[in-house]
C-alpha atoms as a PDB file:
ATOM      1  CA  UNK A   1     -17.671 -57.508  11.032  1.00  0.00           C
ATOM      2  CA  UNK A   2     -17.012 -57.731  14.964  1.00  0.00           C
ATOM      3  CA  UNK A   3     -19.233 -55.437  15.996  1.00  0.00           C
ATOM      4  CA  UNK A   4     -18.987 -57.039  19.855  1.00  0.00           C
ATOM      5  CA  UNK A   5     -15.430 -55.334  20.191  1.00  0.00           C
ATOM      6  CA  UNK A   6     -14.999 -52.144  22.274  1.00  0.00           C
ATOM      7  CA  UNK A   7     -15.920 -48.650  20.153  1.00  0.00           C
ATOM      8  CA  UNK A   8     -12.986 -46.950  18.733  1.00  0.00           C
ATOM      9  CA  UNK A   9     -14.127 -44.184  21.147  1.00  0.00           C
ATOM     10  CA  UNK A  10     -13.685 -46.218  24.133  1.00  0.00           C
ATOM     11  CA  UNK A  11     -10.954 -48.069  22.750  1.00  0.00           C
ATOM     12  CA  UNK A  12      -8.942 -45.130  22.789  1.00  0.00           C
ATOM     13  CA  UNK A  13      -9.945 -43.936  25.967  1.00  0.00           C
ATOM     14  CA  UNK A  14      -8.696 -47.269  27.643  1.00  0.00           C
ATOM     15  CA  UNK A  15      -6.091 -46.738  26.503  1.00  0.00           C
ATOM     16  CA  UNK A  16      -5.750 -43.062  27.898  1.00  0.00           C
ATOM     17  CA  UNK A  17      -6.952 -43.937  31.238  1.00  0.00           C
ATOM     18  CA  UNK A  18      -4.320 -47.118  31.571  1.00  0.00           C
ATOM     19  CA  UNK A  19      -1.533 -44.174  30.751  1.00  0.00           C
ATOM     20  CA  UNK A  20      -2.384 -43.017  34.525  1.00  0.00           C
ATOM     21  CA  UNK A  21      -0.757 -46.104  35.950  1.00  0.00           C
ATOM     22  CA  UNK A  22       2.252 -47.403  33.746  1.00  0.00           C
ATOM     23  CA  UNK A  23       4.705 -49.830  35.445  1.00  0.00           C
ATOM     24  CA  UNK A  24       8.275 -48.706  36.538  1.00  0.00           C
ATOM     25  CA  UNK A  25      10.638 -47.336  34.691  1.00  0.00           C
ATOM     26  CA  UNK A  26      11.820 -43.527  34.573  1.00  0.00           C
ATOM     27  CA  UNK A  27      13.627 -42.929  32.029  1.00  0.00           C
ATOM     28  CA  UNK A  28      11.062 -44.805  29.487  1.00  0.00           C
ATOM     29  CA  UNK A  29       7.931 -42.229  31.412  1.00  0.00           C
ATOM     30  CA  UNK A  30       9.995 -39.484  30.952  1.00  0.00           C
ATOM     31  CA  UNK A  31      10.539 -40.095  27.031  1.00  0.00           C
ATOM     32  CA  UNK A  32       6.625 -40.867  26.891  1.00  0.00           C
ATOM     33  CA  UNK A  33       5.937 -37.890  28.104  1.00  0.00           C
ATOM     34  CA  UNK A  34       8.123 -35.452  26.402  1.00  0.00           C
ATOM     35  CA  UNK A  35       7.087 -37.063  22.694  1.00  0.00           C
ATOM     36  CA  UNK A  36       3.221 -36.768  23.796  1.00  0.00           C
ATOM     37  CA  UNK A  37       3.330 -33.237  24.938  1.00  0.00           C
ATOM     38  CA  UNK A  38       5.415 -32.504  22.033  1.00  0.00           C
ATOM     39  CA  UNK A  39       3.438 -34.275  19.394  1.00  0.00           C
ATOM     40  CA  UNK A  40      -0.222 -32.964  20.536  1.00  0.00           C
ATOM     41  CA  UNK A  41       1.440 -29.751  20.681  1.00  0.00           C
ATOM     42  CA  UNK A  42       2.235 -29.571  17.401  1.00  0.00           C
ATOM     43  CA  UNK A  43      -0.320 -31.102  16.581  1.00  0.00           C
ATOM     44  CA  UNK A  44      -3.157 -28.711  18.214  1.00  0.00           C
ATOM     45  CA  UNK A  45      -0.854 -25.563  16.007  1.00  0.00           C
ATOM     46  CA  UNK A  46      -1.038 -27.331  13.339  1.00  0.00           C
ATOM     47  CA  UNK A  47      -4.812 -28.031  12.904  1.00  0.00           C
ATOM     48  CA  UNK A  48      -5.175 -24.014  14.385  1.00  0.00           C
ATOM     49  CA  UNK A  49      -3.243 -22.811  11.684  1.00  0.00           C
ATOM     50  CA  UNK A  50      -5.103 -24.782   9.179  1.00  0.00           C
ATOM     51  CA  UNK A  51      -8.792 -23.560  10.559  1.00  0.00           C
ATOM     52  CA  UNK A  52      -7.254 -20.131  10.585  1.00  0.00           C
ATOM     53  CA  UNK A  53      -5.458 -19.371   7.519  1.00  0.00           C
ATOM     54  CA  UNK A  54      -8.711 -21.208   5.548  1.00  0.00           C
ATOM     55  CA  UNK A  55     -11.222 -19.138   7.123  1.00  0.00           C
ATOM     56  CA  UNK A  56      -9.794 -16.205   5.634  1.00  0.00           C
ATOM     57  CA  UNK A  57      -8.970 -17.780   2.073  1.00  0.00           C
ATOM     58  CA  UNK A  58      -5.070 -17.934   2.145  1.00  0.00           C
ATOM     59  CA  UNK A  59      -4.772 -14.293   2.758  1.00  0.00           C
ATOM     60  CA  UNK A  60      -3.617 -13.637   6.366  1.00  0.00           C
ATOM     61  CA  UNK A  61      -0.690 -16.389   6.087  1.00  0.00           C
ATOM     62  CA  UNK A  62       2.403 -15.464   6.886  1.00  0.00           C
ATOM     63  CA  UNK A  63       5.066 -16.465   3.954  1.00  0.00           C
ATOM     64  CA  UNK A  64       6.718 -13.230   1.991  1.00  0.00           C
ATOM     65  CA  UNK A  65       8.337 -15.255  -0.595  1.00  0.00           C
ATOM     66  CA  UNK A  66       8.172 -12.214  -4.021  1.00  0.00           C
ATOM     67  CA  UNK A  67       7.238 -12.515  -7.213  1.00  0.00           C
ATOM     68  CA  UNK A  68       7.396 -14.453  -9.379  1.00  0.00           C
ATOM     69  CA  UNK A  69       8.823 -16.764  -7.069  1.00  0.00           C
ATOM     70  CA  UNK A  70       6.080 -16.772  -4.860  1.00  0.00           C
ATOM     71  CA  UNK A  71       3.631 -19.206  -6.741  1.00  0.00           C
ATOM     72  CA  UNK A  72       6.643 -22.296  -6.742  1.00  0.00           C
ATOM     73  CA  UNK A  73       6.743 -21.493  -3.324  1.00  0.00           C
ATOM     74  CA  UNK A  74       3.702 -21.903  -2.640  1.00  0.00           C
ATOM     75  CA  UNK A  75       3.876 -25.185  -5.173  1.00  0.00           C
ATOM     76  CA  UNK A  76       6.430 -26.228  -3.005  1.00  0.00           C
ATOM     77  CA  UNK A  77       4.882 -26.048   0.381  1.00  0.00           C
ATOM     78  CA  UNK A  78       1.378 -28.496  -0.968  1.00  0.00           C
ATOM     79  CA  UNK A  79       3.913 -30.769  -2.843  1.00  0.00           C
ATOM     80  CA  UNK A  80       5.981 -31.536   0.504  1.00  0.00           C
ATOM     81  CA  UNK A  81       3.073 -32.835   2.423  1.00  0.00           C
ATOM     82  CA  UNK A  82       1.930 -35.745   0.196  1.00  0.00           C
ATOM     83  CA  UNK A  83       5.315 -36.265  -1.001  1.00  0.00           C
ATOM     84  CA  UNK A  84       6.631 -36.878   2.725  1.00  0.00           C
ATOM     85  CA  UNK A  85       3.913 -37.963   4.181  1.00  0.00           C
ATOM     86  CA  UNK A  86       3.597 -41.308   1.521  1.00  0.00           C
ATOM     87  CA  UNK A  87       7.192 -42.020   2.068  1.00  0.00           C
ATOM     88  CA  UNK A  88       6.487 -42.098   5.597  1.00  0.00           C
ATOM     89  CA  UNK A  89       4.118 -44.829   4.879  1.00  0.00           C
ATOM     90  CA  UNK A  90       6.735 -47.083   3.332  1.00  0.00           C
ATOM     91  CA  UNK A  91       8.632 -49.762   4.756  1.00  0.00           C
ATOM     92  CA  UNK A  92      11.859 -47.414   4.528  1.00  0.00           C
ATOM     93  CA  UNK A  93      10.101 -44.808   6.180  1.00  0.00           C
ATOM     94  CA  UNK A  94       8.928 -46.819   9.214  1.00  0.00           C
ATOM     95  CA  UNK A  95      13.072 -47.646   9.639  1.00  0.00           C
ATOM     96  CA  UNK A  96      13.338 -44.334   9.231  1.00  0.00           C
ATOM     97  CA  UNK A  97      11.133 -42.958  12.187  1.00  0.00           C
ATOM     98  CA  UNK A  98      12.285 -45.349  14.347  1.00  0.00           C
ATOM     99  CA  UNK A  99      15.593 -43.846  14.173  1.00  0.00           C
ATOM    100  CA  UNK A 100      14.111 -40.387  15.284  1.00  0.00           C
ATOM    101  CA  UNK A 101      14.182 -41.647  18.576  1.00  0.00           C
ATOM    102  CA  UNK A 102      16.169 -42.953  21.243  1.00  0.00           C
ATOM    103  CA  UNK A 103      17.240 -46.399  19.718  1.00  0.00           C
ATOM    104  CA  UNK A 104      15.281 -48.296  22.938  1.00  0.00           C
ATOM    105  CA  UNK A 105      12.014 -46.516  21.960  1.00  0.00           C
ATOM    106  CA  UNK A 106      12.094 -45.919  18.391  1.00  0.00           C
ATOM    107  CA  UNK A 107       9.891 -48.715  17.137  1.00  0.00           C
ATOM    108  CA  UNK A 108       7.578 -47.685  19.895  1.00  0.00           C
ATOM    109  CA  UNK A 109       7.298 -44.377  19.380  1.00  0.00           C
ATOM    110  CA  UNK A 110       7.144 -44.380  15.531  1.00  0.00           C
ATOM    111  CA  UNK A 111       3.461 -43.203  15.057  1.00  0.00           C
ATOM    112  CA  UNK A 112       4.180 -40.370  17.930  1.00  0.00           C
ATOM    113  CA  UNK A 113       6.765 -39.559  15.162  1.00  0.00           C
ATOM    114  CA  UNK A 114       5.001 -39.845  11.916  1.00  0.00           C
ATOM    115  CA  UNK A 115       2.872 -37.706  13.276  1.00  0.00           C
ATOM    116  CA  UNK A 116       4.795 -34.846  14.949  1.00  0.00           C
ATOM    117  CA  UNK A 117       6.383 -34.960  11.498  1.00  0.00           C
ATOM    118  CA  UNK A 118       2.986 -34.845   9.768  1.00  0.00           C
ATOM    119  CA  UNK A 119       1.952 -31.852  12.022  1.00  0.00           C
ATOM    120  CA  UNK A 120       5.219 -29.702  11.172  1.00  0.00           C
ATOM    121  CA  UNK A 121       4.089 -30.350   7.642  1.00  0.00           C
ATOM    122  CA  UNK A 122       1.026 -28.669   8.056  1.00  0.00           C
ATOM    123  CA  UNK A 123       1.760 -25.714  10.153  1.00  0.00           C
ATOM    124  CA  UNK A 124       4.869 -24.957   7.348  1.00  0.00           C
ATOM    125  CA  UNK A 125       2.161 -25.166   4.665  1.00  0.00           C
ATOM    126  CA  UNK A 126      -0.628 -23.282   6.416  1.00  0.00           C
ATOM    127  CA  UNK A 127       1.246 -20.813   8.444  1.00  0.00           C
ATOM    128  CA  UNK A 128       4.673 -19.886   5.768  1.00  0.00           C
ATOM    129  CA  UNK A 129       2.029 -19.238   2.744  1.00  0.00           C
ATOM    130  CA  UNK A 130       2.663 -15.782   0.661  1.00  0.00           C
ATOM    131  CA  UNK A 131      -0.618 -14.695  -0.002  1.00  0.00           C
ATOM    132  CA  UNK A 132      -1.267 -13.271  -3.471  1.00  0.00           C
ATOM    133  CA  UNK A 133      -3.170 -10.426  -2.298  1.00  0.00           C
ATOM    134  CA  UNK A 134      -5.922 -10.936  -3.987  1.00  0.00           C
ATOM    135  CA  UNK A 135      -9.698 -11.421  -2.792  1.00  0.00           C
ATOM    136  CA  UNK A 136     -12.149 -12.797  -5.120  1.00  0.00           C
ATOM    137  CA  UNK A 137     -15.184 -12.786  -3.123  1.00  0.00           C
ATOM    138  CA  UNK A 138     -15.741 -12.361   0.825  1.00  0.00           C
ATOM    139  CA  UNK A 139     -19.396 -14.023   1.922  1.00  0.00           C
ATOM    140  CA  UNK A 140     -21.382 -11.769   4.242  1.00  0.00           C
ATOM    141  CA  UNK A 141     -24.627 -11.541   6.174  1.00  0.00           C
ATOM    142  CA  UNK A 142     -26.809 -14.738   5.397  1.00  0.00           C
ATOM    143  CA  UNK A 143     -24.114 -16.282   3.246  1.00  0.00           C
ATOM    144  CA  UNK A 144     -21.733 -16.216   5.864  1.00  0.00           C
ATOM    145  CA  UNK A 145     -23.476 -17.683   8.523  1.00  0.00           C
ATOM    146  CA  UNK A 146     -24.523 -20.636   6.067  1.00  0.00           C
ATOM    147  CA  UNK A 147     -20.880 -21.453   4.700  1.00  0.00           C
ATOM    148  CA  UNK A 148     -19.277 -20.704   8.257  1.00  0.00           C
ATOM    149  CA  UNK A 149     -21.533 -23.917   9.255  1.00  0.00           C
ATOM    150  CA  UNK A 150     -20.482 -25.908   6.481  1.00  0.00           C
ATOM    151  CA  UNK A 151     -16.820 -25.354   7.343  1.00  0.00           C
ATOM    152  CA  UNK A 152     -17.338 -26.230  10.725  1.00  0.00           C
ATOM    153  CA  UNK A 153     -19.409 -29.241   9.505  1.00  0.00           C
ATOM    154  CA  UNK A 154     -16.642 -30.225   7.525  1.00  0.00           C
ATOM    155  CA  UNK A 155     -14.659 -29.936  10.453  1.00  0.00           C
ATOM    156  CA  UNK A 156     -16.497 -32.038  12.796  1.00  0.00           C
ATOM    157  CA  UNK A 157     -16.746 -34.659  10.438  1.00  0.00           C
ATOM    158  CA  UNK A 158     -13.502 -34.842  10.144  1.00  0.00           C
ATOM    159  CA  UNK A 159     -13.243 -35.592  13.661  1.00  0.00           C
ATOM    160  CA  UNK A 160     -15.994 -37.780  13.512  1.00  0.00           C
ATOM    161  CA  UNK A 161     -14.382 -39.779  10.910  1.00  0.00           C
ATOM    162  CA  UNK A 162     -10.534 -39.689  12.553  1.00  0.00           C
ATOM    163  CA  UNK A 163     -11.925 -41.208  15.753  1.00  0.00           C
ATOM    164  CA  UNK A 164     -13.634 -43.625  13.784  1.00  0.00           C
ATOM    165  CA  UNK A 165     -10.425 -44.833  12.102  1.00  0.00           C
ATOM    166  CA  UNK A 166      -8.515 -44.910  15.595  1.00  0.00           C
ATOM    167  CA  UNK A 167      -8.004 -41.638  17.319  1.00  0.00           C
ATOM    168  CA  UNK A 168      -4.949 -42.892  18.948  1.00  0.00           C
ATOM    169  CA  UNK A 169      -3.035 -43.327  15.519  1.00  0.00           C
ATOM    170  CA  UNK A 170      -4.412 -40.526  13.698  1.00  0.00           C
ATOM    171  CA  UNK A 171      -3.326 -38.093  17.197  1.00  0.00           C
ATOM    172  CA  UNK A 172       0.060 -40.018  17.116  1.00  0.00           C
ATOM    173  CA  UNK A 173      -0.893 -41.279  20.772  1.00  0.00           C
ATOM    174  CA  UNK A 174      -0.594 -44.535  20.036  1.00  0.00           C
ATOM    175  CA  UNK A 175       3.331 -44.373  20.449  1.00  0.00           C
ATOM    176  CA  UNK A 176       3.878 -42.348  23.472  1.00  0.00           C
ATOM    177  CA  UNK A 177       0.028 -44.030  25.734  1.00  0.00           C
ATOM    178  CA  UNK A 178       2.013 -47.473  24.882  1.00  0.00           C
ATOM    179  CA  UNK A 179       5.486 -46.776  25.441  1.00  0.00           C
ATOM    180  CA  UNK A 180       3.851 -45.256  28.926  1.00  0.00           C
ATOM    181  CA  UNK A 181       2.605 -48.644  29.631  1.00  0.00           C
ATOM    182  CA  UNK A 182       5.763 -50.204  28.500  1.00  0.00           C
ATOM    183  CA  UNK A 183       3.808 -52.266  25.607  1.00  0.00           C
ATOM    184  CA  UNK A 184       3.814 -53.244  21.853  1.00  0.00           C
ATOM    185  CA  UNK A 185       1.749 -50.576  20.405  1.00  0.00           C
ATOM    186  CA  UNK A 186      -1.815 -52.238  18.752  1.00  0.00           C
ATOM    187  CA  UNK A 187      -2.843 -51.022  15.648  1.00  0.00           C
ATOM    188  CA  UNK A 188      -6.708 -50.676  15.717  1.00  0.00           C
ATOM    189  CA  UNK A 189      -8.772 -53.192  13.143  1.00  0.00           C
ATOM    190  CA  UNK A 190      -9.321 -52.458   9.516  1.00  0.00           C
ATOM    191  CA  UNK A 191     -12.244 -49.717  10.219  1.00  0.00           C
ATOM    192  CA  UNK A 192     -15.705 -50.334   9.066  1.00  0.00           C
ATOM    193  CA  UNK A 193     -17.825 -48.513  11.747  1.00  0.00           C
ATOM    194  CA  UNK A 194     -19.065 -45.259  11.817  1.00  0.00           C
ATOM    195  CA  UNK A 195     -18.724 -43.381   9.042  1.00  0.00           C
ATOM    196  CA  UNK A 196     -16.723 -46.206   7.320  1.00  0.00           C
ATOM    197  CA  UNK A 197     -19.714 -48.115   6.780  1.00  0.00           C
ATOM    198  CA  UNK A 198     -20.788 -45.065   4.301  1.00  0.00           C
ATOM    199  CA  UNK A 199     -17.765 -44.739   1.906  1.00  0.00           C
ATOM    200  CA  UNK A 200     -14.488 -46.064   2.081  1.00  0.00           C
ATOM    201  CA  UNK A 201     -12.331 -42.298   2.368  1.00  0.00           C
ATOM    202  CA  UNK A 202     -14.078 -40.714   4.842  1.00  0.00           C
ATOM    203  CA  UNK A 203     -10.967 -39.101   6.353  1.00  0.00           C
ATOM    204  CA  UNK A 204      -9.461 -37.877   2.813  1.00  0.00           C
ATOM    205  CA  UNK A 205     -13.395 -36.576   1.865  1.00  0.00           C
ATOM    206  CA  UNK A 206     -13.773 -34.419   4.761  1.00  0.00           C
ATOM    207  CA  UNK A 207     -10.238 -32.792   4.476  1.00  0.00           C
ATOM    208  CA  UNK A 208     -11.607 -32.333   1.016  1.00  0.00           C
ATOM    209  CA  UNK A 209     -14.465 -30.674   1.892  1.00  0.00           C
ATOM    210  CA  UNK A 210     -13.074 -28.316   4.783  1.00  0.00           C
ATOM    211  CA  UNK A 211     -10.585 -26.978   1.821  1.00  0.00           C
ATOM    212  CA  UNK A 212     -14.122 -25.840  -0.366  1.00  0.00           C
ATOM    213  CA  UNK A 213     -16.149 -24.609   2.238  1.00  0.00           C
ATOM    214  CA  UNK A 214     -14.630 -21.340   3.410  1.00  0.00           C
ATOM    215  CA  UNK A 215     -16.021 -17.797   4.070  1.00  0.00           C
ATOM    216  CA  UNK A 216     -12.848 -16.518   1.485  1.00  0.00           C
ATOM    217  CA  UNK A 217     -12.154 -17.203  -1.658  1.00  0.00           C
ATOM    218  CA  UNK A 218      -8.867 -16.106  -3.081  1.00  0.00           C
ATOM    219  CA  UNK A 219      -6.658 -17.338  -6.274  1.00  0.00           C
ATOM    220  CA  UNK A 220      -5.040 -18.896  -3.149  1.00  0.00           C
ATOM    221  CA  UNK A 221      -7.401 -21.327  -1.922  1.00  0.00           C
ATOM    222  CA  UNK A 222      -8.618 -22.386  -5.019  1.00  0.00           C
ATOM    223  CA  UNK A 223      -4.566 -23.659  -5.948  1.00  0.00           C
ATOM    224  CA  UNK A 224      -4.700 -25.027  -2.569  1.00  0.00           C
ATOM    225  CA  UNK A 225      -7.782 -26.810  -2.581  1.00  0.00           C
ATOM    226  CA  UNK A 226      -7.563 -27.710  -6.100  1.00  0.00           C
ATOM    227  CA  UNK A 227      -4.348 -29.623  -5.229  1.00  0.00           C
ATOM    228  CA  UNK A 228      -5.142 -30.896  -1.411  1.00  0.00           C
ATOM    229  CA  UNK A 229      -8.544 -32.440  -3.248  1.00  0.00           C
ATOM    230  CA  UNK A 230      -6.123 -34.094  -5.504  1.00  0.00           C
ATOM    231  CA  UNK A 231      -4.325 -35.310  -3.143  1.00  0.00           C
ATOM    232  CA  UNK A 232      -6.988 -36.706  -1.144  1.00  0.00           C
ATOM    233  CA  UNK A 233      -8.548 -38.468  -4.324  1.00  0.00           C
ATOM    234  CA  UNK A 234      -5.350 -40.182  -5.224  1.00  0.00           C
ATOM    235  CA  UNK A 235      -4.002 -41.141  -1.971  1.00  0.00           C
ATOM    236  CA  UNK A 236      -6.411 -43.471  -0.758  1.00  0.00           C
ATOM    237  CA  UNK A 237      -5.512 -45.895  -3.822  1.00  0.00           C
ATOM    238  CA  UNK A 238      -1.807 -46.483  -1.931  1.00  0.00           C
ATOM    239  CA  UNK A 239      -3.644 -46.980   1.218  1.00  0.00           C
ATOM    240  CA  UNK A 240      -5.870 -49.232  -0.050  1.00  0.00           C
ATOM    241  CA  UNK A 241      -3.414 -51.028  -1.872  1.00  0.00           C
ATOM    242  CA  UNK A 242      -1.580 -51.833   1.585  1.00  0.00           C
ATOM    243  CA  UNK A 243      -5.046 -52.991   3.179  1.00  0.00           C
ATOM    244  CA  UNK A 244      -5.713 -55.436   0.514  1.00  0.00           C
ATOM    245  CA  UNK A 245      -2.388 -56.876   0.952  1.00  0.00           C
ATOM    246  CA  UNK A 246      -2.722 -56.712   4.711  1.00  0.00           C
ATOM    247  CA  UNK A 247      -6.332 -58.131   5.335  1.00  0.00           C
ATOM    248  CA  UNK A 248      -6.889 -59.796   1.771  1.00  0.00           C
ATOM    249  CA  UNK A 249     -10.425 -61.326   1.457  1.00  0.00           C
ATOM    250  CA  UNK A 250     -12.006 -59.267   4.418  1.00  0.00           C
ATOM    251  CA  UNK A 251     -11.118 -55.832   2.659  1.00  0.00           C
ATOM    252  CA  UNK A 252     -12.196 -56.750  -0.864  1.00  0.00           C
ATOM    253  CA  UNK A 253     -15.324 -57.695   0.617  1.00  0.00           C
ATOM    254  CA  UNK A 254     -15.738 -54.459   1.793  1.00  0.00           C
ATOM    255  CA  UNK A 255     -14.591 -52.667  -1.033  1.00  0.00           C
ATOM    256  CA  UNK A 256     -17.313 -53.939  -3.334  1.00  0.00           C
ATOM    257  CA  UNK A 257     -20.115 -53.443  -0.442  1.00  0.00           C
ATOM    258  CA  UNK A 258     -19.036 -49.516   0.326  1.00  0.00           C
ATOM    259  CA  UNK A 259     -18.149 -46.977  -1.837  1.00  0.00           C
ATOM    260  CA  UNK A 260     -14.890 -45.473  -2.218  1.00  0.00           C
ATOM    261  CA  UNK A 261     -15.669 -41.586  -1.366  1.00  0.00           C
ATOM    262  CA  UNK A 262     -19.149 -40.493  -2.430  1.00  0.00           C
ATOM    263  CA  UNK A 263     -21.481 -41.989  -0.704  1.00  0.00           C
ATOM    264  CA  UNK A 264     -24.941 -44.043  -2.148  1.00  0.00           C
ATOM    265  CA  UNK A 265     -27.706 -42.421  -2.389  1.00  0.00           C
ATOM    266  CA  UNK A 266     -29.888 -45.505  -1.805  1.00  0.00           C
ATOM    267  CA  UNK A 267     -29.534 -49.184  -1.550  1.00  0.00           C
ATOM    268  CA  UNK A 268     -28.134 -50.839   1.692  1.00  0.00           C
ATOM    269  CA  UNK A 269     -24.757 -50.331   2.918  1.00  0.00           C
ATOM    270  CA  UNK A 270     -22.506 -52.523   4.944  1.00  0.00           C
ATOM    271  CA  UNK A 271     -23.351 -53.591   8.279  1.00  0.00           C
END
C-alpha cells in the first residue's frame, strides 16, 4: 500500500478548502451550492433522527400506522433502505442519478445525489416508525452511563471509520466540492488505512453496533437491529464483489491479509 499519499483526512479537506476559490461560472456555483446545502442538510436530520429515535429504543418515533398493520409498516420502512440503496449501486442506478439533475451536472453531481437520496431513506425509517408501545427494559444509574458510552463509541467509530473510507463520498461532497471546482469528481483509493487495516467492514460493523448498544430496549429495536445487522452482514459481499472486479489482484491480497468484520485477536495485520 501507498502509504506516501495524502490522509483521507486531509484529502478531503483539500478538497474543501479548493471549494473557496472555484473558477467562473454562475450558474454551475449556484447548482453546487444548492445540492451541498441540501444534501448535508438532509443529511445532518437524518443521522439526528437516527441517534434520537435509538436512544430511546424505537419508542418516541413518530409513525401511527394501527394494528395489525403497523408491524409491515414498519417491515416496509427497513426493507426500503437496502433495497434502494443496492440498486443505487448498480450501473442502472448511476444512469439513474445522473438524471436527478440538471442534464450538464448530473454525472457530476451523482454521489451529492445518492446520498441526499440515502439520507431521505433514513430520516423516513427513523423518524415515520409506529412504535409498539412497549418497553422491555430502560437502563438506569450505573448501567446507563456505561451503555450511553458504548453508543456513543459506536458512534464515533463510525465516524472514524467513514472518514477513513473517504469522507467526501460517504457525506455526498464529493459531487457538489467538484462540480464547485468545475472538475471530474475522484473517487478516493481502495481504503486500507485506519481502521481498514483491522477488518474489511468497518463501516457496516459500527452501524451494527450503534443499533445494539442503546439505553432502550423495546420489541422495536430488537426487529430493527435484528434486520439493519443483517443487512450490514450481507451487504458488504456486493461491495466486495465490485472491488474485486475493480482492483483485481490488489484487493484479494487484502482480503486474505484482513478480516472481513471481526477483527483478530492476535497475529499481524496488514500494513
Amino acid at each position: 500500500m501507498n502509504d506516501r499519499s495524502p490522509s483521507p483526512l486531509m484529502r478531503f479537506v483539500a478538497l474543501a478548502l479548493a471549494t473557496l476559490q472555484p473558477p467562473p461560472g454562475g450558474a454551475r456555483i449556484a447548482t453546487a451550492l444548492f445540492y451541498g446545502a441540501l444534501c448535508h442538510a438532509v443529511f445532518a436530520l437524518a443521522v439526528l433522527s437516527m441517534i434520537l429515535a435509538m436512544f430511546f429504543g424505537m419508542s418516541m418515533c413518530l409513525g401511527r400506522v394501527p394494528e395489525p398493520y403497523a408491524i409491515f409498516a414498519n417491515a416496509a420502512l427497513i426493507v426500503q433502505f437496502p433495497v434502494v440503496h443496492s440498486l443505487l449501486l448498480t450501473r442502472k442506478g448511476g444512469g439513474l442519478l445522473s438524471r436527478l439533475a440538471p442534464q450538464r451536472y448530473g454525472k457530476a453531481l451523482s454521489t451529492t445525489t445518492f446520498a441526499i437520496i440515502a439520507s431521505i431513506q433514513l430520516f423516513a425509517l427513523f423518524a415515520l416508525w409506529t412504535p409498539s408501545g412497549t418497553i422491555w427494559w430502560q437502563a438506569t444509574g450505573g448501567a446507563f452511563v456505561v451503555i450511553c458510552a458504548l453508543y456513543a463509541a459506536s458512534w464515533l467509530l463510525l465516524l472514524w471509520a467513514s472518514v477513513d473510507a473517504g469522507a467526501e463520498v460517504q457525506s455526498g461532497a464529493l459531487g457538489w466540492m467538484s462540480l464547485m471546482q468545475n472538475i471530474t469528481p475522484v473517487f478516493p483509493d481502495m481504503p486500507t488505512r485506519g481502521l481498514f487495516r483491522v477488518i474489511r467492514q468497518p463501516i457496516y460493523a459500527a452501524f451494527a453496533l450503534t443499533t445494539w448498544t442503546v439505553p432502550v430496549w423495546t420489541p422495536d429495536q430488537l426487529f430493527l437491529a435484528l434486520g439493519l445487522t443483517s443487512y450490514c452482514v450481507l451487504a458488504p459481499l456486493l461491495k466486495e464483489r465490485r472491488f474485486a472486479g475493480r482492483y483485481g489482484e490488489r484487493f484479494k491480497n487484502y482480503r486474505k491479509k484482513v478480516p472481513y468484520m471481526i477483527p483478530r485477536l492476535s497475529g499481524k495485520q496488514s500494513r
